[in-house]
Protein backbone atom coordinates (compact mmCIF):
# COMPACT_ATOMS: atom_id res chain seq x y z
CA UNK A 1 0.00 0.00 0.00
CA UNK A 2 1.24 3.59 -0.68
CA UNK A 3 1.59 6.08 1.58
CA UNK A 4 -1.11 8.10 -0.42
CA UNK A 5 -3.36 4.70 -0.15
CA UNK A 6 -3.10 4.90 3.46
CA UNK A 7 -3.73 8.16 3.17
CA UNK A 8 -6.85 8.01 1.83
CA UNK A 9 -7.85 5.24 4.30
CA UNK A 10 -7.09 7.24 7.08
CA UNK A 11 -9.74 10.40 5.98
CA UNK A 12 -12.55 7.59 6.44
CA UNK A 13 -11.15 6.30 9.39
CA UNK A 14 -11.05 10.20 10.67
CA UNK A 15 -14.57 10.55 9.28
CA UNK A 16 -15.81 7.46 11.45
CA UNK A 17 -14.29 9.06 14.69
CA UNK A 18 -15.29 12.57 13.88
CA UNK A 19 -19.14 11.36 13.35
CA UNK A 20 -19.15 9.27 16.49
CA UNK A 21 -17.58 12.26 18.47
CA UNK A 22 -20.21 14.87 16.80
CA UNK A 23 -16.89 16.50 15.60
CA UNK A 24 -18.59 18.90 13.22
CA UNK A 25 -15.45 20.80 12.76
CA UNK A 26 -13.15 18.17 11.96
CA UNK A 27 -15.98 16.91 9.49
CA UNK A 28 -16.21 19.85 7.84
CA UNK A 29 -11.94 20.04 7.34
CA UNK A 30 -12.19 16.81 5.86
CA UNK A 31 -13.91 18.27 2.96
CA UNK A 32 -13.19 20.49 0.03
CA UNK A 33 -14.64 23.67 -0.41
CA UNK A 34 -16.43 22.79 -3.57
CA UNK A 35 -17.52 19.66 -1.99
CA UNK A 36 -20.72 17.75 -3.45
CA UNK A 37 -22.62 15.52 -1.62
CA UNK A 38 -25.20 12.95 -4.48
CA UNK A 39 -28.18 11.35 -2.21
CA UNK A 40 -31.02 9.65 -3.15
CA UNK A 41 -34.21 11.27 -3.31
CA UNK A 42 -32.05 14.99 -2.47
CA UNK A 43 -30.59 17.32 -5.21
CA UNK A 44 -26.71 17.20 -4.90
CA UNK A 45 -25.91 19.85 -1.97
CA UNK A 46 -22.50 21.51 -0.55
CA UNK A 47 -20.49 21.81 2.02
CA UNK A 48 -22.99 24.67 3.49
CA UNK A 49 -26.17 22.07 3.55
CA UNK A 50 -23.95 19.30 4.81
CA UNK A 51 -23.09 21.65 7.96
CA UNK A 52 -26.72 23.44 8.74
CA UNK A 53 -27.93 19.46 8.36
CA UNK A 54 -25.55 18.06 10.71
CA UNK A 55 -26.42 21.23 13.62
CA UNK A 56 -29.83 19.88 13.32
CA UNK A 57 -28.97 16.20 14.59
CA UNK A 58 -27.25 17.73 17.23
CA UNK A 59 -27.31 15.64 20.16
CA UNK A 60 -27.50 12.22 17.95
CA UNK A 61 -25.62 9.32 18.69
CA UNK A 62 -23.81 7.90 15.81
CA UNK A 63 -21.87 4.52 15.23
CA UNK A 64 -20.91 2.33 12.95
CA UNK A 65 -18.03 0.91 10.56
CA UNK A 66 -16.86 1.65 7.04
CA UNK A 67 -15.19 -0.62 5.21
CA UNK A 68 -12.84 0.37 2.64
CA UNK A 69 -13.35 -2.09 -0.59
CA UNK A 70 -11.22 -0.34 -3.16
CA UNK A 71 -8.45 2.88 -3.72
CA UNK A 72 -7.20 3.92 -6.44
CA UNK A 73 -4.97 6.84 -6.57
CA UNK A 74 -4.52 9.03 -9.50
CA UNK A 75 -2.02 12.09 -8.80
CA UNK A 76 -3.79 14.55 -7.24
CA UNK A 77 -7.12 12.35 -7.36
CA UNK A 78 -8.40 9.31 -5.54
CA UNK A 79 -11.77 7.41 -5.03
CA UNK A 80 -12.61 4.90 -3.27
CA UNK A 81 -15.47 2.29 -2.69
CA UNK A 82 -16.70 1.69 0.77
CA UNK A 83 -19.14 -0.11 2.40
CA UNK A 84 -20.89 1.50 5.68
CA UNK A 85 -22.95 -0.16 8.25
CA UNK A 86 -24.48 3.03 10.58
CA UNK A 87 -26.64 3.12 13.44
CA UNK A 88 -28.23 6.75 14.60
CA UNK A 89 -29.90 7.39 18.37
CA UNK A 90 -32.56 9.89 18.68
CA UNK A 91 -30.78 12.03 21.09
CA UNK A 92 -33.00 11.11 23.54
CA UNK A 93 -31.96 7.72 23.01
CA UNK A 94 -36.24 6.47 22.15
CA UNK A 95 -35.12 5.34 18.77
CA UNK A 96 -32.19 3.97 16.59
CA UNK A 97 -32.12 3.75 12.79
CA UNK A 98 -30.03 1.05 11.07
CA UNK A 99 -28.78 1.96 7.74
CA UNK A 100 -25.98 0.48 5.59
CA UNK A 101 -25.09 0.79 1.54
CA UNK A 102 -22.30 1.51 -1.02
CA UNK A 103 -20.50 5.09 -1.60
CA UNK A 104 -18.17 5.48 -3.83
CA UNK A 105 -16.07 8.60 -2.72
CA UNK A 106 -13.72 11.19 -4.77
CA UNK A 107 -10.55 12.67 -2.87
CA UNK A 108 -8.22 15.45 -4.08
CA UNK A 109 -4.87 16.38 -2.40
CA UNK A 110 -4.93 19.68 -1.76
CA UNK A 111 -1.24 21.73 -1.64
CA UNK A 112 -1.39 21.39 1.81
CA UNK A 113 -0.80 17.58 0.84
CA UNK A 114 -4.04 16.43 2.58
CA UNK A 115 -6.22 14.14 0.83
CA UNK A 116 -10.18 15.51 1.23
CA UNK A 117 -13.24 14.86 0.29
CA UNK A 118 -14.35 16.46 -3.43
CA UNK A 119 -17.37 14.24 -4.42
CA UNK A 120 -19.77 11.77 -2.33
CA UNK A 121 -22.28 9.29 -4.10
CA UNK A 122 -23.87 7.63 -0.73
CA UNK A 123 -26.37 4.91 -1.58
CA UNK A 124 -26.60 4.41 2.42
CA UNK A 125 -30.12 3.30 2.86
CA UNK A 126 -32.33 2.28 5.93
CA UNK A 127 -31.69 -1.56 7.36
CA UNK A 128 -34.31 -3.97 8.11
C-alpha cells in the first residue's frame, strides 16, 4: 500500500471518529470547499447544507463501521469504494435507525498535501 493509499484510508477512518464524536469541525476540514454531496431522493448539496444538516442532529448518537473495498490513486485524485454499516440514536436515546449501503467517494490532495473529500455518491439506505 502507498503512503497516499493509506492516506486516503485514514480520511474515512477520521470521518468514522469525527461522526461518532459529533466533531462537526473536523468533518467539515475533511472536505473540500467545492464539496458535493449525491443522495437519493435529495438534489446534490454543498459543504454549506452538509453543515446546517448536521447542527440539526445535534445531540445524535452515531456509530458504525466503514469498510474500505477499493483505492485507487490518481495524482492529485483518488476514489474509493466503501461499504458503511451506521446506526443513529434519537438524542434522547427512544429510537435507533439502522442503515448500511455503497458510496463510492472522490478525494483530491490539496497543496497542503491532505487528501479531502471532493465528491460523495452515498447509496446508504435504511436496514431492516
Amino acid at each position: 500500500m502507498t503512503n497516499d493509499e493509506r492516506a486516503v484510508r485514514d480520511v474515512v477512518d477520521t470521518w468514522m471518529t469525527a461522526s461518532k464524536r459529533g466533531d462537526l469541525t473536523t468533518l467539515m476540514d475533511l472536505m473540500t470547499d467545492d464539496m458535493v454531496f449525491m443522495v437519493p431522493g435529495q438534489e446534490p448539496f454543498g459543504k454549506d447544507v452538509f453543515r446546517a444538516m448536521s447542527q440539526q442532529m445535534q445531540g445524535t448518537q452515531m456509530d458504525g463501521r466503514a469498510d474500505v473495498l477499493e483505492v485507487n490513486v490518481n495524482g492529485e485524485w483518488a476514489w474509493l469504494r466503501n461499504y458503511l454499516d451506521i446506526s443513529i440514536t434519537t438524542p434522547d436515546g427512544s429510537r435507533t435507525m439502522r442503515h448500511a449501503g455503497y458510496t463510492l467517494t472522490v478525494l483530491r490532495k490539496g497543496s497542503d498535501g491532505r487528501w479531502r473529500l471532493a465528491r460523495d455518491a452515498n447509496l446508504v439506505a435504511p436496514k431492516g
